[in-house]
PDB file of N, CA and C in Angstrom:
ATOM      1  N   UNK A   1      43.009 186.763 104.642  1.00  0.00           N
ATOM      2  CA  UNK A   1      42.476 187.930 103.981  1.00  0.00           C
ATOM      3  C   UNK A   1      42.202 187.604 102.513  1.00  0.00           C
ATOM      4  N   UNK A   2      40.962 187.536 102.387  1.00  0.00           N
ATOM      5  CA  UNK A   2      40.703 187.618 100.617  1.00  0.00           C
ATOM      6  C   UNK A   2      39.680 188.508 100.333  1.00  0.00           C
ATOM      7  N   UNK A   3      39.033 188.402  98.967  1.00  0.00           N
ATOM      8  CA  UNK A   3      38.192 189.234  98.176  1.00  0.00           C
ATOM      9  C   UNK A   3      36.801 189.187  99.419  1.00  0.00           C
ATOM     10  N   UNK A   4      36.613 190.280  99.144  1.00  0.00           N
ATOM     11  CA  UNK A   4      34.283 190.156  99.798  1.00  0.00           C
ATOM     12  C   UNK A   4      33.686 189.637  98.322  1.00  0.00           C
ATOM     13  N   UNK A   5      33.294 188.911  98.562  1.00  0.00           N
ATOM     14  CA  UNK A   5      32.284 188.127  97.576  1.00  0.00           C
ATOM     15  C   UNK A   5      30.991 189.114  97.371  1.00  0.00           C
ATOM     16  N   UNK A   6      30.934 189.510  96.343  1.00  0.00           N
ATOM     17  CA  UNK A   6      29.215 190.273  96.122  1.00  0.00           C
ATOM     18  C   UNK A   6      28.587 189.731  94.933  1.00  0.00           C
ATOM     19  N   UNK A   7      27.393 189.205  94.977  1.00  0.00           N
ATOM     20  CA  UNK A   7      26.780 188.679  93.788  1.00  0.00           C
ATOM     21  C   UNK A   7      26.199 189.698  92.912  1.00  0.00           C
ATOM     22  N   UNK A   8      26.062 189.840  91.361  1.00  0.00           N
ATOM     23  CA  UNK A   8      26.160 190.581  90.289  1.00  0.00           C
ATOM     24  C   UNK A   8      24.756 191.501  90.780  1.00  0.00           C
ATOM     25  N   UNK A   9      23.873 190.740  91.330  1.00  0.00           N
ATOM     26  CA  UNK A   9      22.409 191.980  91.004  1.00  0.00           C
ATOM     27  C   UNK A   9      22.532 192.663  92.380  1.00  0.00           C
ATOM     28  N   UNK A  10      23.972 192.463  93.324  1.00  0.00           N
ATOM     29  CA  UNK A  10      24.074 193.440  94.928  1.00  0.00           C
ATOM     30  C   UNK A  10      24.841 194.738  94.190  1.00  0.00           C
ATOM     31  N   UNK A  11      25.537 194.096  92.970  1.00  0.00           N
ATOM     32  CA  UNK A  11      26.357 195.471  92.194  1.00  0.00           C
ATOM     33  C   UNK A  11      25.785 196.321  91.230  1.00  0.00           C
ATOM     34  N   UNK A  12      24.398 195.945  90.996  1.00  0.00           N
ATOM     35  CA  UNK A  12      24.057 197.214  90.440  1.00  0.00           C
ATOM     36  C   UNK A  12      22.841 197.523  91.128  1.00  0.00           C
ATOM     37  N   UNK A  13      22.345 196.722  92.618  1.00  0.00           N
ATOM     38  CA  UNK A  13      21.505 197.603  93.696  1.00  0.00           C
ATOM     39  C   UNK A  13      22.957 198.871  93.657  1.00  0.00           C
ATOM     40  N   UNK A  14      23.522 198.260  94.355  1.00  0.00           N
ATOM     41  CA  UNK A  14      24.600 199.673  94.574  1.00  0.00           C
ATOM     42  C   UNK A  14      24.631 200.874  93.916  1.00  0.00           C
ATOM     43  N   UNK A  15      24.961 200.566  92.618  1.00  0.00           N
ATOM     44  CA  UNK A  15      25.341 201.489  91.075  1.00  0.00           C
ATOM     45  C   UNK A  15      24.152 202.475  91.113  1.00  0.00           C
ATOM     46  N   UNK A  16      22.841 201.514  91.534  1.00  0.00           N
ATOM     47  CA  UNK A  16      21.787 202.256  91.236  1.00  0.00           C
ATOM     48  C   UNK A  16      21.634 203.082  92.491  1.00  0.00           C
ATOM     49  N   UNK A  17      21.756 202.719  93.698  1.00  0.00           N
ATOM     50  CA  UNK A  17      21.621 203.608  94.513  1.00  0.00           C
ATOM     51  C   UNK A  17      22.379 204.570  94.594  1.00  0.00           C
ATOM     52  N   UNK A  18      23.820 204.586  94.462  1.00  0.00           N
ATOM     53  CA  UNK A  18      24.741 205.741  94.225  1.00  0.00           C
ATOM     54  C   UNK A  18      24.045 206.859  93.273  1.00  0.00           C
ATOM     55  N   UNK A  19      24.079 206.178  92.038  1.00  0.00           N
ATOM     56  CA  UNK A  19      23.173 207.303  90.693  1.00  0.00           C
ATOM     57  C   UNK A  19      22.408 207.906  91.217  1.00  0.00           C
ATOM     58  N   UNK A  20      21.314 207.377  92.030  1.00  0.00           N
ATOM     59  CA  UNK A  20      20.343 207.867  92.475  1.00  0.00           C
ATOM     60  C   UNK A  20      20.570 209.247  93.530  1.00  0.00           C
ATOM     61  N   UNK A  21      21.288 209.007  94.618  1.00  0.00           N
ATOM     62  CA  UNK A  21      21.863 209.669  95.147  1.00  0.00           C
ATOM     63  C   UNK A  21      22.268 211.009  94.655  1.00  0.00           C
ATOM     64  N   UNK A  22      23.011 210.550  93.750  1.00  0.00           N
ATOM     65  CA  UNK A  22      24.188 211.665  92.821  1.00  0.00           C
ATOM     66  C   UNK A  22      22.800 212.449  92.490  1.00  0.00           C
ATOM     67  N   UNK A  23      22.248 211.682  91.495  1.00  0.00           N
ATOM     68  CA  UNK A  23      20.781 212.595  90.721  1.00  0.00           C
ATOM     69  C   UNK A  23      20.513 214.186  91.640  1.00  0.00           C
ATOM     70  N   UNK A  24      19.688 213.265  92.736  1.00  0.00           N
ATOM     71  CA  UNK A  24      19.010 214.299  93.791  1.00  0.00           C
ATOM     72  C   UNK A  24      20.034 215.388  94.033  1.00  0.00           C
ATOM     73  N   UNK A  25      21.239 215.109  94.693  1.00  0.00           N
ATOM     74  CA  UNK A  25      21.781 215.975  94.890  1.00  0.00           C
ATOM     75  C   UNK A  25      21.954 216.973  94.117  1.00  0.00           C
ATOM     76  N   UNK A  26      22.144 216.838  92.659  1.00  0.00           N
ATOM     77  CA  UNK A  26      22.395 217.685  91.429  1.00  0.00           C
ATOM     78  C   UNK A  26      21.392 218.235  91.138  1.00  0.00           C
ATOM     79  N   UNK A  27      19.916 217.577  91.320  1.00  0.00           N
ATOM     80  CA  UNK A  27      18.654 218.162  91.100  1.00  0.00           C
ATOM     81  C   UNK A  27      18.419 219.750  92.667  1.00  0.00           C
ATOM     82  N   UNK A  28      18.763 219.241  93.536  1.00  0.00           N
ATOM     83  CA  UNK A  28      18.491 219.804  94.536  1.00  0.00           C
ATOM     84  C   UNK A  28      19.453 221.094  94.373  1.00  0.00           C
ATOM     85  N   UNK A  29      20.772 220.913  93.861  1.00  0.00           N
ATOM     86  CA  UNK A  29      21.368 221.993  93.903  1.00  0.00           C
ATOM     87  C   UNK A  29      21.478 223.240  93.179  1.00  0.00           C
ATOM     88  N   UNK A  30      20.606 222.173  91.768  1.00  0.00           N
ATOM     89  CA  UNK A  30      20.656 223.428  90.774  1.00  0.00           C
ATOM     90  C   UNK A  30      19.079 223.925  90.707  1.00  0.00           C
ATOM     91  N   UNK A  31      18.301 223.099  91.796  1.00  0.00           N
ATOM     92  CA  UNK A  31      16.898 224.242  92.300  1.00  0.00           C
ATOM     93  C   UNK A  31      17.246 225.579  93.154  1.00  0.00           C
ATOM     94  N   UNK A  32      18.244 225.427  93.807  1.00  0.00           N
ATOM     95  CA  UNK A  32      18.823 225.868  95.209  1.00  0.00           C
ATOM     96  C   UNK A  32      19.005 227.402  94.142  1.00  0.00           C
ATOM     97  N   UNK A  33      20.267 227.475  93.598  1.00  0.00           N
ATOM     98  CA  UNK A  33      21.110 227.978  92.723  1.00  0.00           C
ATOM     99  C   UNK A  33      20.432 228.579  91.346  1.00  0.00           C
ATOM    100  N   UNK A  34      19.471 228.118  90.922  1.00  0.00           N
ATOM    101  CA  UNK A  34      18.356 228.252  90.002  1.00  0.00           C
ATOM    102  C   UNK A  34      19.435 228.678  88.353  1.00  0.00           C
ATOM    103  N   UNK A  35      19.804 227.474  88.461  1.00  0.00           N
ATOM    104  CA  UNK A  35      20.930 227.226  87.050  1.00  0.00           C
ATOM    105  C   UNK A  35      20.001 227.019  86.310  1.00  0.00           C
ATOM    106  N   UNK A  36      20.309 227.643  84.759  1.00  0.00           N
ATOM    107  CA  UNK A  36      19.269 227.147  83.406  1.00  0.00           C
ATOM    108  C   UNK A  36      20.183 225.913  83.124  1.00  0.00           C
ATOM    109  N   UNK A  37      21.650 225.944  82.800  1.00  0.00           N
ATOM    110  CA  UNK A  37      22.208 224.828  81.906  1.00  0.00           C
ATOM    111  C   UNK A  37      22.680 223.886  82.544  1.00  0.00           C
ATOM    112  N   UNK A  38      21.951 222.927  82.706  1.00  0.00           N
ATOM    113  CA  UNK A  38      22.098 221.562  82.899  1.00  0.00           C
ATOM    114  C   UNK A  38      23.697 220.947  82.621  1.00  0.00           C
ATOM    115  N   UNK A  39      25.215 221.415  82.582  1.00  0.00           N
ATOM    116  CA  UNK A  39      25.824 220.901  81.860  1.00  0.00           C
ATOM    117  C   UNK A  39      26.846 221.251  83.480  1.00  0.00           C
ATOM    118  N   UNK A  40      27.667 219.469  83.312  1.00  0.00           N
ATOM    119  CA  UNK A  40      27.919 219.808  84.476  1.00  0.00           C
ATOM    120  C   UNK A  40      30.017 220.381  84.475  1.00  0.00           C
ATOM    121  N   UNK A  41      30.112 221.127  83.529  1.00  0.00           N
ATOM    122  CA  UNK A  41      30.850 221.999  83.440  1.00  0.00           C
ATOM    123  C   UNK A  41      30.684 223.430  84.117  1.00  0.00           C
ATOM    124  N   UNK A  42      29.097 223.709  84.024  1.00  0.00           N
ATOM    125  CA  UNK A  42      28.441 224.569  84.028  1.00  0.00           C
ATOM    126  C   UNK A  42      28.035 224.661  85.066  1.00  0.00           C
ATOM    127  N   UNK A  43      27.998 223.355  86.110  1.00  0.00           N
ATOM    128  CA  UNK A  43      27.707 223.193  87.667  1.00  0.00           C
ATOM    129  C   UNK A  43      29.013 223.707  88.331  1.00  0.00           C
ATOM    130  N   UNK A  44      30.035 223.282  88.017  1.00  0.00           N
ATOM    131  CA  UNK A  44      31.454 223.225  88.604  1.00  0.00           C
ATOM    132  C   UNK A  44      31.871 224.824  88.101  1.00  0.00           C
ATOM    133  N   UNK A  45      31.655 225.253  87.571  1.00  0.00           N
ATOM    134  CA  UNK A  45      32.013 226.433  86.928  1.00  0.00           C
ATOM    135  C   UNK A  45      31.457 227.959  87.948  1.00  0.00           C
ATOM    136  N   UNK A  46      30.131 227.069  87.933  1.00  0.00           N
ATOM    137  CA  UNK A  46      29.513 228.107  89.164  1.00  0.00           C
ATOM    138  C   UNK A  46      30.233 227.697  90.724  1.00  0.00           C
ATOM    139  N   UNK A  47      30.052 226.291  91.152  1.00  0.00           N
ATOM    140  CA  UNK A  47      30.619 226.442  92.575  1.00  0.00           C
ATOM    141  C   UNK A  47      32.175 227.144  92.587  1.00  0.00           C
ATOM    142  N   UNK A  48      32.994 227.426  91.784  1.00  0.00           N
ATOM    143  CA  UNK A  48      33.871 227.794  91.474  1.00  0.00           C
ATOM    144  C   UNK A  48      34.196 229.278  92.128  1.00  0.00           C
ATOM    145  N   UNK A  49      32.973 229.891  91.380  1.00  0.00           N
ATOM    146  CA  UNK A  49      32.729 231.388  91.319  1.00  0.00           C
ATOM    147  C   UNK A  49      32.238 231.323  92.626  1.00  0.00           C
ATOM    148  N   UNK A  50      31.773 230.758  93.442  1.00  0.00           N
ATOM    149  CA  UNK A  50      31.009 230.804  94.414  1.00  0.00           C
ATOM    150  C   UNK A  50      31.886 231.190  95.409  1.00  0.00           C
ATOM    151  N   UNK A  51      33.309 230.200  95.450  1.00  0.00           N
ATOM    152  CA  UNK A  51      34.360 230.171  96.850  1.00  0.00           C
ATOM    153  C   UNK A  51      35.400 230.865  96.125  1.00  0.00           C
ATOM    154  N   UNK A  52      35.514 231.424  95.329  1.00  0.00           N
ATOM    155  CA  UNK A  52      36.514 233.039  95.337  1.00  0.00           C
ATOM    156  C   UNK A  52      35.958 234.214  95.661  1.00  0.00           C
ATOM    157  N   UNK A  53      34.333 234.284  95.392  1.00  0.00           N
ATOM    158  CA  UNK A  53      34.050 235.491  96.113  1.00  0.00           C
ATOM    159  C   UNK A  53      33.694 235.578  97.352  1.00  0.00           C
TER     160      UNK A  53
END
């Protein structure tokens, strides 16, 4: 049992695909939801409010 070997430009395909990922989702949710402030205090703040009521 040792390390998986990944070469430096497979670790930021990754990085970048994750980000990317993340992006959309955040874009998609605050179309959904139709949030003005971009701040993601302000994301979490609402799903918040969302599952107590």
């Amino acid at each position: 049992m040792g390390y998986i070997s990944v070469e430096g430009v497979a670790i930021f395909i990754l990085a970048f695909i994750i980000t990317l990922i993340h992006f959309a989702l955040m874009v998609r949710y605050r179309r959904k939801e139709q949030l003005t402030d971009p701040s993601i205090s302000s994301i979490i703040d609402h799903l918040l409010q969302l599952k107590k009521s």
